[in-house]
C-alpha atoms as a PDB file:
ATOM      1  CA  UNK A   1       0.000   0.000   0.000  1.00  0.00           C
ATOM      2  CA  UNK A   2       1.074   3.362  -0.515  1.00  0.00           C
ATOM      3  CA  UNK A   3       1.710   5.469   2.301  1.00  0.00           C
ATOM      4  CA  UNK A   4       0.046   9.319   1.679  1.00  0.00           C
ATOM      5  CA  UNK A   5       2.405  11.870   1.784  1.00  0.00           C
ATOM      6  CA  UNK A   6       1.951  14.307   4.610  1.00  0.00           C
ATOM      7  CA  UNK A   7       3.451  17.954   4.093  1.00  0.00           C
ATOM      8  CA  UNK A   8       4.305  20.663   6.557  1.00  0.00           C
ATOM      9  CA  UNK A   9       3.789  24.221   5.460  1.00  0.00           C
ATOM     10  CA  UNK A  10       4.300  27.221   8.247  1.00  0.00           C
ATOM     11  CA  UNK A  11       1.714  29.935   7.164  1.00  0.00           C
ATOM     12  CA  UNK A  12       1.921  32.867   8.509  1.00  0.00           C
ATOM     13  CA  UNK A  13      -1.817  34.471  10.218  1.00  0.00           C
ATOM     14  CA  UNK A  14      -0.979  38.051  10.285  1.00  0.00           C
ATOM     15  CA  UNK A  15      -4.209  39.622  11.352  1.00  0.00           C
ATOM     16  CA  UNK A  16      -3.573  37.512  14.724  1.00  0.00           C
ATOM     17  CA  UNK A  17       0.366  38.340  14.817  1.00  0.00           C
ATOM     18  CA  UNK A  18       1.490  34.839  14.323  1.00  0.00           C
ATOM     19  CA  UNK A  19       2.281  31.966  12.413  1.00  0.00           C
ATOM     20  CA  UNK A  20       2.076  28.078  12.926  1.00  0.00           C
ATOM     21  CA  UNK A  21       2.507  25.029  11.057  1.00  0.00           C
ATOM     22  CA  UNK A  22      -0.214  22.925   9.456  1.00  0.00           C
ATOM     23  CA  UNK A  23       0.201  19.515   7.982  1.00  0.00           C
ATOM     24  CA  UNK A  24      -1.881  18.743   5.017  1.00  0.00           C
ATOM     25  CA  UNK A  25      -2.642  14.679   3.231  1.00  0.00           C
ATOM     26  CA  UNK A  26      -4.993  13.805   0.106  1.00  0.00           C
ATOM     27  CA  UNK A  27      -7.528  15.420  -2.079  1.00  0.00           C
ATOM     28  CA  UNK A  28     -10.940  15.446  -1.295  1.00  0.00           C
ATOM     29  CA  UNK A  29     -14.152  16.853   0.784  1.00  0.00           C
ATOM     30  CA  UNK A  30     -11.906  18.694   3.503  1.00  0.00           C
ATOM     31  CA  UNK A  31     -11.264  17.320   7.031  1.00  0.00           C
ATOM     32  CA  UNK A  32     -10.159  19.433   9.685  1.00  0.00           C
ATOM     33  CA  UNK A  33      -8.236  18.233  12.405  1.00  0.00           C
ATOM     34  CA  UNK A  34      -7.980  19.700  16.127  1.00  0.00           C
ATOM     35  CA  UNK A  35      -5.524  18.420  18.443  1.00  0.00           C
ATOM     36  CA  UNK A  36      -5.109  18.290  22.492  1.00  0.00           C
ATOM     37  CA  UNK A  37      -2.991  19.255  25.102  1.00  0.00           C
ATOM     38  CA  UNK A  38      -0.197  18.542  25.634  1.00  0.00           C
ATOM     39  CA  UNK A  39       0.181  17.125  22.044  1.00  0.00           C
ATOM     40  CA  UNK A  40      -0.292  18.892  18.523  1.00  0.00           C
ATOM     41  CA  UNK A  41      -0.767  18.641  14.392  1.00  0.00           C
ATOM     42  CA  UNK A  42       1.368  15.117  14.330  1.00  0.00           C
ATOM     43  CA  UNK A  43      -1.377  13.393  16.945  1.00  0.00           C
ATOM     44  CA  UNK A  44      -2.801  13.137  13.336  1.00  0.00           C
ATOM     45  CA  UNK A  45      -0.797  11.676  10.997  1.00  0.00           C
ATOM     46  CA  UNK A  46      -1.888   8.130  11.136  1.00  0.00           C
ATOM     47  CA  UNK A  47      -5.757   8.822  10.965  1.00  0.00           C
ATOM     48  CA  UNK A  48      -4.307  11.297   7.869  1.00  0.00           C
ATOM     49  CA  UNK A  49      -2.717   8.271   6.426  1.00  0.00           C
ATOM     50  CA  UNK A  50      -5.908   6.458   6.493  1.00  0.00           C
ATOM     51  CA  UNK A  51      -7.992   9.305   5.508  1.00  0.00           C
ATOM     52  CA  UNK A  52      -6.249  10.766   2.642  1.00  0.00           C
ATOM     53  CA  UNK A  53      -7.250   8.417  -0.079  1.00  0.00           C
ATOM     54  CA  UNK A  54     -10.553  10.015  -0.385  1.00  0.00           C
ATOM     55  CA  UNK A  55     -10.196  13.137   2.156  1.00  0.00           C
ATOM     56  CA  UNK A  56      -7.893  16.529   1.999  1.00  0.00           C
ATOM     57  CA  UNK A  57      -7.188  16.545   5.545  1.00  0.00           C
ATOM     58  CA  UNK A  58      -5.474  19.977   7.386  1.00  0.00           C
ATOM     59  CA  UNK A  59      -4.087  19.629  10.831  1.00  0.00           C
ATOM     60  CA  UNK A  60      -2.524  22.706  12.370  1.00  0.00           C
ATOM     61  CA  UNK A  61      -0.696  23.115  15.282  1.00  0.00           C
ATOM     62  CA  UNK A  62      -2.256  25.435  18.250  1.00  0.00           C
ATOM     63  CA  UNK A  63      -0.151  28.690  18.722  1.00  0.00           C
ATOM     64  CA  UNK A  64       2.636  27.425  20.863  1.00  0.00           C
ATOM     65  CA  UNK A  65       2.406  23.724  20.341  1.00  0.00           C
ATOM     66  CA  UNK A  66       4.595  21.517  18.224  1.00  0.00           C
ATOM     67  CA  UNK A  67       6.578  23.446  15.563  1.00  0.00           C
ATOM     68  CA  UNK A  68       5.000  26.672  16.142  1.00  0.00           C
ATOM     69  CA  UNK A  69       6.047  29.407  18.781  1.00  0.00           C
ATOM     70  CA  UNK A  70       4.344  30.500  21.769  1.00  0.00           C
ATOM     71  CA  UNK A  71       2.420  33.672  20.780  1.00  0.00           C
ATOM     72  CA  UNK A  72       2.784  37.386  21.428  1.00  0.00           C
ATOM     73  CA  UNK A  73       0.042  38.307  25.068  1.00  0.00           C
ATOM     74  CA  UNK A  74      -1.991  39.823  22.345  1.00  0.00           C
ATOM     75  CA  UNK A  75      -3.235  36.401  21.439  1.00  0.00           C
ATOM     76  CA  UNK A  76      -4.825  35.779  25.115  1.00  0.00           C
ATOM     77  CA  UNK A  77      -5.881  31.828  24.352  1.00  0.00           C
ATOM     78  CA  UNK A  78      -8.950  33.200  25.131  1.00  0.00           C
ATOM     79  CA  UNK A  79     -11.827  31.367  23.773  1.00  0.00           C
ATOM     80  CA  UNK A  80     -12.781  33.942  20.800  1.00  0.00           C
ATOM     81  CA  UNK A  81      -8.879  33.992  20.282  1.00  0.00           C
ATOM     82  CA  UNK A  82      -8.870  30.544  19.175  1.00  0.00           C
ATOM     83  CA  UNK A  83     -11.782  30.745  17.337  1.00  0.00           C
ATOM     84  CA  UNK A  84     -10.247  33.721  15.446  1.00  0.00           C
ATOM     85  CA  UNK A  85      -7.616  31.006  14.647  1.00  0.00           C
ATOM     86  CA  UNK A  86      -8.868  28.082  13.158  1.00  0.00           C
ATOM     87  CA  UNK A  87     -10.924  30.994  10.746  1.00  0.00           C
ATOM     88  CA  UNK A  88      -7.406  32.325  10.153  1.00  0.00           C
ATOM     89  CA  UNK A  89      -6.081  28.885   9.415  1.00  0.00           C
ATOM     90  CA  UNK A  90      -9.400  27.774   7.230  1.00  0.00           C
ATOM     91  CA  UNK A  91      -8.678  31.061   5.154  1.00  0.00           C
ATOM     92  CA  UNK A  92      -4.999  30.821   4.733  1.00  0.00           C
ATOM     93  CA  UNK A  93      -5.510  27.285   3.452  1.00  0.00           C
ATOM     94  CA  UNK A  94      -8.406  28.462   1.394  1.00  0.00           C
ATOM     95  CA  UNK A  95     -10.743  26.182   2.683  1.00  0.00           C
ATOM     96  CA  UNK A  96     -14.244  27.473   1.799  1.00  0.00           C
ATOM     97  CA  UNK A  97     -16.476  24.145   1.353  1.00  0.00           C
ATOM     98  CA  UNK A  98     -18.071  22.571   4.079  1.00  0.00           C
ATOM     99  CA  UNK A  99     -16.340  20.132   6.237  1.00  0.00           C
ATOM    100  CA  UNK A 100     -15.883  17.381   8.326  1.00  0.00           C
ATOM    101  CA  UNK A 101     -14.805  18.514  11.745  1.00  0.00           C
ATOM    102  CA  UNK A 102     -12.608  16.266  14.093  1.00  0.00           C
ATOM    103  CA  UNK A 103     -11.360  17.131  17.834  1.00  0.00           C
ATOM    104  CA  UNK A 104      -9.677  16.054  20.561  1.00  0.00           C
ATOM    105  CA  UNK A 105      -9.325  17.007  24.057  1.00  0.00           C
ATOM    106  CA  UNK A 106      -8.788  20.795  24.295  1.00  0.00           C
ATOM    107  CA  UNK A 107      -9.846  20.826  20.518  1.00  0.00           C
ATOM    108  CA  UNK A 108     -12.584  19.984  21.297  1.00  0.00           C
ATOM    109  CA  UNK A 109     -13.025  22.675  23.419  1.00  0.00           C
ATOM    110  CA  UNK A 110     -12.522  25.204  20.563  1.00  0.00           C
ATOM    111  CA  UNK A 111     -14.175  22.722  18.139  1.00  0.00           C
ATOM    112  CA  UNK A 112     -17.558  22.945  19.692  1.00  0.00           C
ATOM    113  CA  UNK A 113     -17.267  26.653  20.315  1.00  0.00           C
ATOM    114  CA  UNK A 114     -16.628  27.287  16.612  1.00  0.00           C
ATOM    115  CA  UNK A 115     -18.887  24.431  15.121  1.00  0.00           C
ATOM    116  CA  UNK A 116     -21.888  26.264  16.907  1.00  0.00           C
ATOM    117  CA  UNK A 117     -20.867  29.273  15.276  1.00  0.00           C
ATOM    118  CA  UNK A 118     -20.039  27.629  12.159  1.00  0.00           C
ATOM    119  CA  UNK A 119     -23.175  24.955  11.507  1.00  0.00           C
ATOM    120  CA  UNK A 120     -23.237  25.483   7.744  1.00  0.00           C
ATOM    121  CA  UNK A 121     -19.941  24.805   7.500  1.00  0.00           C
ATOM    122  CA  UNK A 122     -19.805  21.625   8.904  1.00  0.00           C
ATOM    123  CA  UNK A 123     -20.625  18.028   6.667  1.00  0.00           C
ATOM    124  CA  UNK A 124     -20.554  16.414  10.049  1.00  0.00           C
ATOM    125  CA  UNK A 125     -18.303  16.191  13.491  1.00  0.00           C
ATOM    126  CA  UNK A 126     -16.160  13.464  15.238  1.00  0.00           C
ATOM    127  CA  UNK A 127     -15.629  13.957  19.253  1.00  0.00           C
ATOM    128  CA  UNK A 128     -13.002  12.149  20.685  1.00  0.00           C
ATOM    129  CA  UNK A 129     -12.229  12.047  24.555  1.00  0.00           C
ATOM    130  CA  UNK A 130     -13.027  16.101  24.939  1.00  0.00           C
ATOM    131  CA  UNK A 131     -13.980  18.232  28.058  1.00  0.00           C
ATOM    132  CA  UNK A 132     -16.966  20.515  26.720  1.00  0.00           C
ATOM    133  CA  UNK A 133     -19.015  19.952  29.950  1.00  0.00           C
ATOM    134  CA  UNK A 134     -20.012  22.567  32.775  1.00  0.00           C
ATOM    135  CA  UNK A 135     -18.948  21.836  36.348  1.00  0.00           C
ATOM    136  CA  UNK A 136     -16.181  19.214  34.998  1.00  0.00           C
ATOM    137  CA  UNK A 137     -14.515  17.795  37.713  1.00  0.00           C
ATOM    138  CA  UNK A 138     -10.867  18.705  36.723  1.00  0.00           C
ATOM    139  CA  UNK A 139      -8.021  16.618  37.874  1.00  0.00           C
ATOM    140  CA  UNK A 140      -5.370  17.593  39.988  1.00  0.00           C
ATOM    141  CA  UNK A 141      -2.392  18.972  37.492  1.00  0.00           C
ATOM    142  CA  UNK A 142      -5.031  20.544  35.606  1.00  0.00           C
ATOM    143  CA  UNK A 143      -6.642  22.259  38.508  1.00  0.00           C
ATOM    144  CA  UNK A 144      -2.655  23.538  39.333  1.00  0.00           C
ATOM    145  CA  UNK A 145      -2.115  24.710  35.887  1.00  0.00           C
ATOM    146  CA  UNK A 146      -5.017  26.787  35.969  1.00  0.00           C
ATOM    147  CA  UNK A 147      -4.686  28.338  39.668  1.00  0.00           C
ATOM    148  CA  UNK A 148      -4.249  32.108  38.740  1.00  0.00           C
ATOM    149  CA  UNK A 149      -3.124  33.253  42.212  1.00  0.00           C
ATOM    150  CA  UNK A 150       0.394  34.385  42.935  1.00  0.00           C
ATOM    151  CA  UNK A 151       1.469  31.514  44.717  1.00  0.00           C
ATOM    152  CA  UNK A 152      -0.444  29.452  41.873  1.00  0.00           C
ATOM    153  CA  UNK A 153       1.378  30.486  39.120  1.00  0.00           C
ATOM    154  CA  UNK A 154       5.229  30.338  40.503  1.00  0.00           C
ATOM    155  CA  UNK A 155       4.388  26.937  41.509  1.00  0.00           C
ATOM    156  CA  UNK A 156       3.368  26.134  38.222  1.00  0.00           C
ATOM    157  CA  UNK A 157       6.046  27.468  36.374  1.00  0.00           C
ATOM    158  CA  UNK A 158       8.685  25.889  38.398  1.00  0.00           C
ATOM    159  CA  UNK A 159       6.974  22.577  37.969  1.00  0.00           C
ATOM    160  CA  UNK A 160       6.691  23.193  34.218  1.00  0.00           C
ATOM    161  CA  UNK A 161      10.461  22.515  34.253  1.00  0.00           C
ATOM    162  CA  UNK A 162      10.754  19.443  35.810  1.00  0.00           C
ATOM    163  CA  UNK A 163       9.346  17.362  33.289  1.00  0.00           C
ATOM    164  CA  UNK A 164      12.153  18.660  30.776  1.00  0.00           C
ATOM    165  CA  UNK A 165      15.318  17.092  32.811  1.00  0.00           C
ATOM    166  CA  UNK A 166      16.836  13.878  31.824  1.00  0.00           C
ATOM    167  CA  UNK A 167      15.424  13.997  28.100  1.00  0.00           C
ATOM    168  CA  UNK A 168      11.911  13.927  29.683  1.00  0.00           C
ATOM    169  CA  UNK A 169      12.661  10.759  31.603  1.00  0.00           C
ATOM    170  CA  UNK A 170      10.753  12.076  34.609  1.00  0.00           C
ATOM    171  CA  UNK A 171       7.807  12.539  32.143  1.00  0.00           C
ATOM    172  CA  UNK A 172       7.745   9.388  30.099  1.00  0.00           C
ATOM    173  CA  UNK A 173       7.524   7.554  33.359  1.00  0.00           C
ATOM    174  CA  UNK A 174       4.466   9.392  34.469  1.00  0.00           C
ATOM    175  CA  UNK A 175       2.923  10.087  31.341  1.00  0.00           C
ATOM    176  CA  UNK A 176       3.201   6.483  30.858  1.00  0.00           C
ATOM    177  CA  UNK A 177       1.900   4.923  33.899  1.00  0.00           C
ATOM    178  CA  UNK A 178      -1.181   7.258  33.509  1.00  0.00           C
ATOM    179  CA  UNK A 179      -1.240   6.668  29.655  1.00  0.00           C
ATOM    180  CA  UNK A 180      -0.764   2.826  29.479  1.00  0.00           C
ATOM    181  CA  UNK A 181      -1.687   2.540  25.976  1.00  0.00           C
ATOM    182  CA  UNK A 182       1.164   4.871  24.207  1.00  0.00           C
ATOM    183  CA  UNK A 183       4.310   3.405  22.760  1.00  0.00           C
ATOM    184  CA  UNK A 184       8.009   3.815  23.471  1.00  0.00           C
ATOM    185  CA  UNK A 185       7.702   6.033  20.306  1.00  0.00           C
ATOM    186  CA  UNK A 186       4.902   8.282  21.083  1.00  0.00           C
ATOM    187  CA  UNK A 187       6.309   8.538  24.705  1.00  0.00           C
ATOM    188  CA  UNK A 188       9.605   9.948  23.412  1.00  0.00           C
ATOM    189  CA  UNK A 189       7.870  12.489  21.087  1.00  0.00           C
ATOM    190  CA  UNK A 190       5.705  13.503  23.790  1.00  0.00           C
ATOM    191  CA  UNK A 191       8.877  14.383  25.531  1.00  0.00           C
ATOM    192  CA  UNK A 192      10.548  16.100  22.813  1.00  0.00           C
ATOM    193  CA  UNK A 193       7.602  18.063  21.576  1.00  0.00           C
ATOM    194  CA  UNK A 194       6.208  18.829  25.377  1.00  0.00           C
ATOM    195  CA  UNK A 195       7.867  18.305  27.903  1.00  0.00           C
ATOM    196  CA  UNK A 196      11.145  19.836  26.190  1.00  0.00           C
ATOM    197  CA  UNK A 197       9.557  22.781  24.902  1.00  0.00           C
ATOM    198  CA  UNK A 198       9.572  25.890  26.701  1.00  0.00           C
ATOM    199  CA  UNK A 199       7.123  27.284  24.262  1.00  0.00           C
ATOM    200  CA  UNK A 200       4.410  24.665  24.584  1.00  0.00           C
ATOM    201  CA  UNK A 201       4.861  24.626  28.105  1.00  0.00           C
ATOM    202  CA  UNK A 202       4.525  28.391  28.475  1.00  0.00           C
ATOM    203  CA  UNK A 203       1.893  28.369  26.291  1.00  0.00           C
ATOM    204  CA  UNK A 204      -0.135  25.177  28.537  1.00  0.00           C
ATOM    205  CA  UNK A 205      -0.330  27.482  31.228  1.00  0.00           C
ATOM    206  CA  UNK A 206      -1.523  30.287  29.227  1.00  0.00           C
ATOM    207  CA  UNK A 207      -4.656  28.289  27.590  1.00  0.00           C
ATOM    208  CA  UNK A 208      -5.465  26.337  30.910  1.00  0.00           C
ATOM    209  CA  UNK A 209      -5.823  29.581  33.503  1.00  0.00           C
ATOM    210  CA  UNK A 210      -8.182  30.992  30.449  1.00  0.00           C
ATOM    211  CA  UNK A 211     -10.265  27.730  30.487  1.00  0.00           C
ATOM    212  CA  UNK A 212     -10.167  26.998  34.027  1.00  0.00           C
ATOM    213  CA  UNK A 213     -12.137  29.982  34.969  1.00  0.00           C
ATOM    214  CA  UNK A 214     -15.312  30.100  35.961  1.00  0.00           C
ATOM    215  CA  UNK A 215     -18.062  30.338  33.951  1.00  0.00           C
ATOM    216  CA  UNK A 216     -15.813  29.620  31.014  1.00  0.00           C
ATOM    217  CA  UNK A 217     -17.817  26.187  29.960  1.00  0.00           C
ATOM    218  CA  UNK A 218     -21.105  27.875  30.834  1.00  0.00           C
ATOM    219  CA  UNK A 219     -22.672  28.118  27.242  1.00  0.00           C
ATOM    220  CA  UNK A 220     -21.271  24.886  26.179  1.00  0.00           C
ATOM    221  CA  UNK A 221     -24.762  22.928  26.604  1.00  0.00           C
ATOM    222  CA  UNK A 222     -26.552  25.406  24.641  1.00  0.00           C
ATOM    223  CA  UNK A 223     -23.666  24.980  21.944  1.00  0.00           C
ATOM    224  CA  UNK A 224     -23.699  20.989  22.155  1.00  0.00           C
ATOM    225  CA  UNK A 225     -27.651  21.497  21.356  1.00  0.00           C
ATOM    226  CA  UNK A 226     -27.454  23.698  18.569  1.00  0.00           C
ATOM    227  CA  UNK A 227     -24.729  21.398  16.831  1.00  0.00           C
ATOM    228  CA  UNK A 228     -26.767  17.779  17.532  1.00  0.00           C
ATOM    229  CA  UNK A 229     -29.506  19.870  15.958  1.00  0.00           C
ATOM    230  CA  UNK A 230     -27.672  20.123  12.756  1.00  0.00           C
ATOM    231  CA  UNK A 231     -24.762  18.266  12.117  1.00  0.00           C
ATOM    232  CA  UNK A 232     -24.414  14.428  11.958  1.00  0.00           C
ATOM    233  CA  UNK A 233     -22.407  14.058  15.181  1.00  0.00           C
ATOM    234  CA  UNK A 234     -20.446  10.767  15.934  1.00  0.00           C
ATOM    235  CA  UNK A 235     -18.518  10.007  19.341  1.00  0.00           C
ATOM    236  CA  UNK A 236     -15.046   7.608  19.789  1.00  0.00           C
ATOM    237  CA  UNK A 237     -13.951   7.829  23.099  1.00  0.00           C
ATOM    238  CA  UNK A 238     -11.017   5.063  24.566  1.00  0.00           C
ATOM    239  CA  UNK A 239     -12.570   3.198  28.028  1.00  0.00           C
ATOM    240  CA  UNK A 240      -9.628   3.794  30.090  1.00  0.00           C
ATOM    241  CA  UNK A 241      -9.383   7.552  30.118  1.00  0.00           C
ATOM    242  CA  UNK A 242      -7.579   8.914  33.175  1.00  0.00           C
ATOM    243  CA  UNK A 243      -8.184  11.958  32.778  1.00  0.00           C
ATOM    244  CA  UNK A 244     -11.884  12.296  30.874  1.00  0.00           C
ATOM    245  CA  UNK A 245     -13.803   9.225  32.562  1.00  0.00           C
ATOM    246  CA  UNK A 246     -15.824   7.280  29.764  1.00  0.00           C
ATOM    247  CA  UNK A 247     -19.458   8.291  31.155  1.00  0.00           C
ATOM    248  CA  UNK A 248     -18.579  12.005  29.718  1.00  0.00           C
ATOM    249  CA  UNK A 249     -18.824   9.884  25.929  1.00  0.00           C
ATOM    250  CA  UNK A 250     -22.513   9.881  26.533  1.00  0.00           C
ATOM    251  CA  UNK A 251     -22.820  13.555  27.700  1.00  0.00           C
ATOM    252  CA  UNK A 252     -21.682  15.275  24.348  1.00  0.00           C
ATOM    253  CA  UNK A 253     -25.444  13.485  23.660  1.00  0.00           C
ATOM    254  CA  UNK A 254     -25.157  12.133  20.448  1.00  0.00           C
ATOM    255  CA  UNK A 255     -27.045   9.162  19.205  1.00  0.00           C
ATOM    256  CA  UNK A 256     -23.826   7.463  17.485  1.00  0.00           C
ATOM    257  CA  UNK A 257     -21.126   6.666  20.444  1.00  0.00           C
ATOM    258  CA  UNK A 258     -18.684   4.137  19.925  1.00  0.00           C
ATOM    259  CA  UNK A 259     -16.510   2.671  22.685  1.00  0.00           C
ATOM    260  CA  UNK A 260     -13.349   1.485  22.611  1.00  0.00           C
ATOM    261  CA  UNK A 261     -12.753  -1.134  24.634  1.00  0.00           C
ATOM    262  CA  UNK A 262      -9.505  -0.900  26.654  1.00  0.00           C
ATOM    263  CA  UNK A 263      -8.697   2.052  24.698  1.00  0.00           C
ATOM    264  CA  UNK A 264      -6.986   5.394  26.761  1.00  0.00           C
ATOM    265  CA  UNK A 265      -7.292   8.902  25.823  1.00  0.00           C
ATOM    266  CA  UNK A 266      -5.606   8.984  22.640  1.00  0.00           C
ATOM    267  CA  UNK A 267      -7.520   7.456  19.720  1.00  0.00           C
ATOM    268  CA  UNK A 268      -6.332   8.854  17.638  1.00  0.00           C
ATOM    269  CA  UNK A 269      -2.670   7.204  18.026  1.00  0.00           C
ATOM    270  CA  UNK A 270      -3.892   3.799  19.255  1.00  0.00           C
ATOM    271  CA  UNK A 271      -6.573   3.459  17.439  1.00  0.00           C
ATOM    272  CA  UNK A 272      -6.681   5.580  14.267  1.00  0.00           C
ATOM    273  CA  UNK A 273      -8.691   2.675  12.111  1.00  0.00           C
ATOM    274  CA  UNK A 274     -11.747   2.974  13.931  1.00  0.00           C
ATOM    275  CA  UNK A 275     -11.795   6.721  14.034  1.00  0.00           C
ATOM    276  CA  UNK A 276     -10.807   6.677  10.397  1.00  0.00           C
ATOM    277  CA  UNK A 277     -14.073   4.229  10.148  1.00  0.00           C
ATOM    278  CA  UNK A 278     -16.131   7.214  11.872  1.00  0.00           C
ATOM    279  CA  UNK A 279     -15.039   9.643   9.825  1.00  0.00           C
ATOM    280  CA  UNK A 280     -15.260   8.167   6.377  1.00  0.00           C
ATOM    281  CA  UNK A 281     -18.993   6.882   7.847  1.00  0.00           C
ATOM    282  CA  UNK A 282     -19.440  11.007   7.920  1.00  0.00           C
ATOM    283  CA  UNK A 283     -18.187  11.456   4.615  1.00  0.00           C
END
């Protein structure tokens, strides 16, 4: 079989004051590709693989994440921010057809803000293992990255730079007790692309004291209505999520959920042939 080529472009968003890098596979109806935290564009590349046969798929990376640098304080991570970005990104690319949407994690936090916004855009959206849910009970290094006090944010930033020392060694190991399912290989990226990087770390800290603010997930139900009213809606979510408990696959409320047994939070890199299934199901 022969493996899709994936290409990297950086394109530069001016009217936000930044640029980032977007990986692009295949010809097609377009799907766009969201990533999470603390990952970015390549969490992609093997559901691209699958996808770009029939699809033109476009993964960017967040501001900050992956190849691209942190961005100036005028870019505030704020919600409207990033929805200012993936329009940037859809016009650079000159994307104007409609689309299948895909998210992940804190993707899908800006996915469902922007698919509301955006319903006649969409062909149809994939949710993967994604906090869009008032009154989420956050866990505990999320709930730390987020603490805005004084005290809050100098601990923060001085644990930000542990997981860097010893190649990310300190990292892999805890990463990969809580993420059981990852690989040697996707462990060591993890570390070069995160836990290395000042610039996504930074930039983590940025995005999660905008998001863990109150009120900030307080339209989200109305938004999650508006979509299911629209949009052909399908949900993957891995069983053995540490961090987004399974039960939360029902709550996005759409009729097609699909469970992967003994699958973690990342479908996308352990199991990108049934979320390729979803998607081309969409399609």
């Amino acid at each position: 079989m022969t493996v899709p080529t994936i290409e990297a472009r950086s394109i530069c968003l001016a009217e936000l004051g930044i640029s980032t890098r977007v990986l692009e596979a295949g010809s097609g109806p377009l799907v766009l590709l969201l990533h999470g935290n603390p990952d970015n564009a390549d969490e992609w590349a093997l559901l691209m693989a699958r996808l770009a046969g029939r699809f033109r798929c476009i993964a960017p990376d967040f501001p900050g994440y992956g190849k691209s640098p942190e961005p100036p304080k005028s870019f505030t991570y704020s919600l409207a921010d990033q929805m200012r970005f993936v329009d940037a990104v859809l016009q650079a690319m000159r994307v104007a057809e409609p689309m299948i949407l895909v998210v992940h994690d804190t993707g899908g936090m800006v996915g469902t803000a922007w698919a509301a916004a955006n319903l006649n855009r969409l062909r149809g959206m994939v949710i993967t293992n994604t906090v869009a849910f008032d009154g989420f009970p956050w866990f505990p290094i999320a709930r730390q990255w987020g603490d805005t006090s004084l005290y809050g944010r100098i601990r923060s930033s001085l644990g930000m730079a542990a997981p860097g020392l010893r190649g990310g060694a300190l990292f892999k190991r805890i990463f990969g007790a809580q993420c059981p399912q990852l690989s040697e290989q996707d462990l060591a990226r993890f570390a070069e692309t995160f836990a290395m990087n000042r610039d996504a770390k930074r930039t983590t800290l940025r995005q999660f004291r905008q998001f863990m603010q109150p009120g900030f997930f307080r339209e989200f139900a109305a938004m999650r209505e508006k979509i299911l009213a629209r949009v052909p809606c399908r949900v993957v979510w891995g069983d053995n999520d540490k961090f987004i408990p399974v039960r939360f696959a029902q709550a996005f409320g759409s009729k097609q959920v699909r469970i992967l047994p003994d699958g973690g939070h990342w479908v996308a890199l352990t199991a990108p042939e049934a979320l390729a299934t979803e998607v081309k199901a969409l399609g």
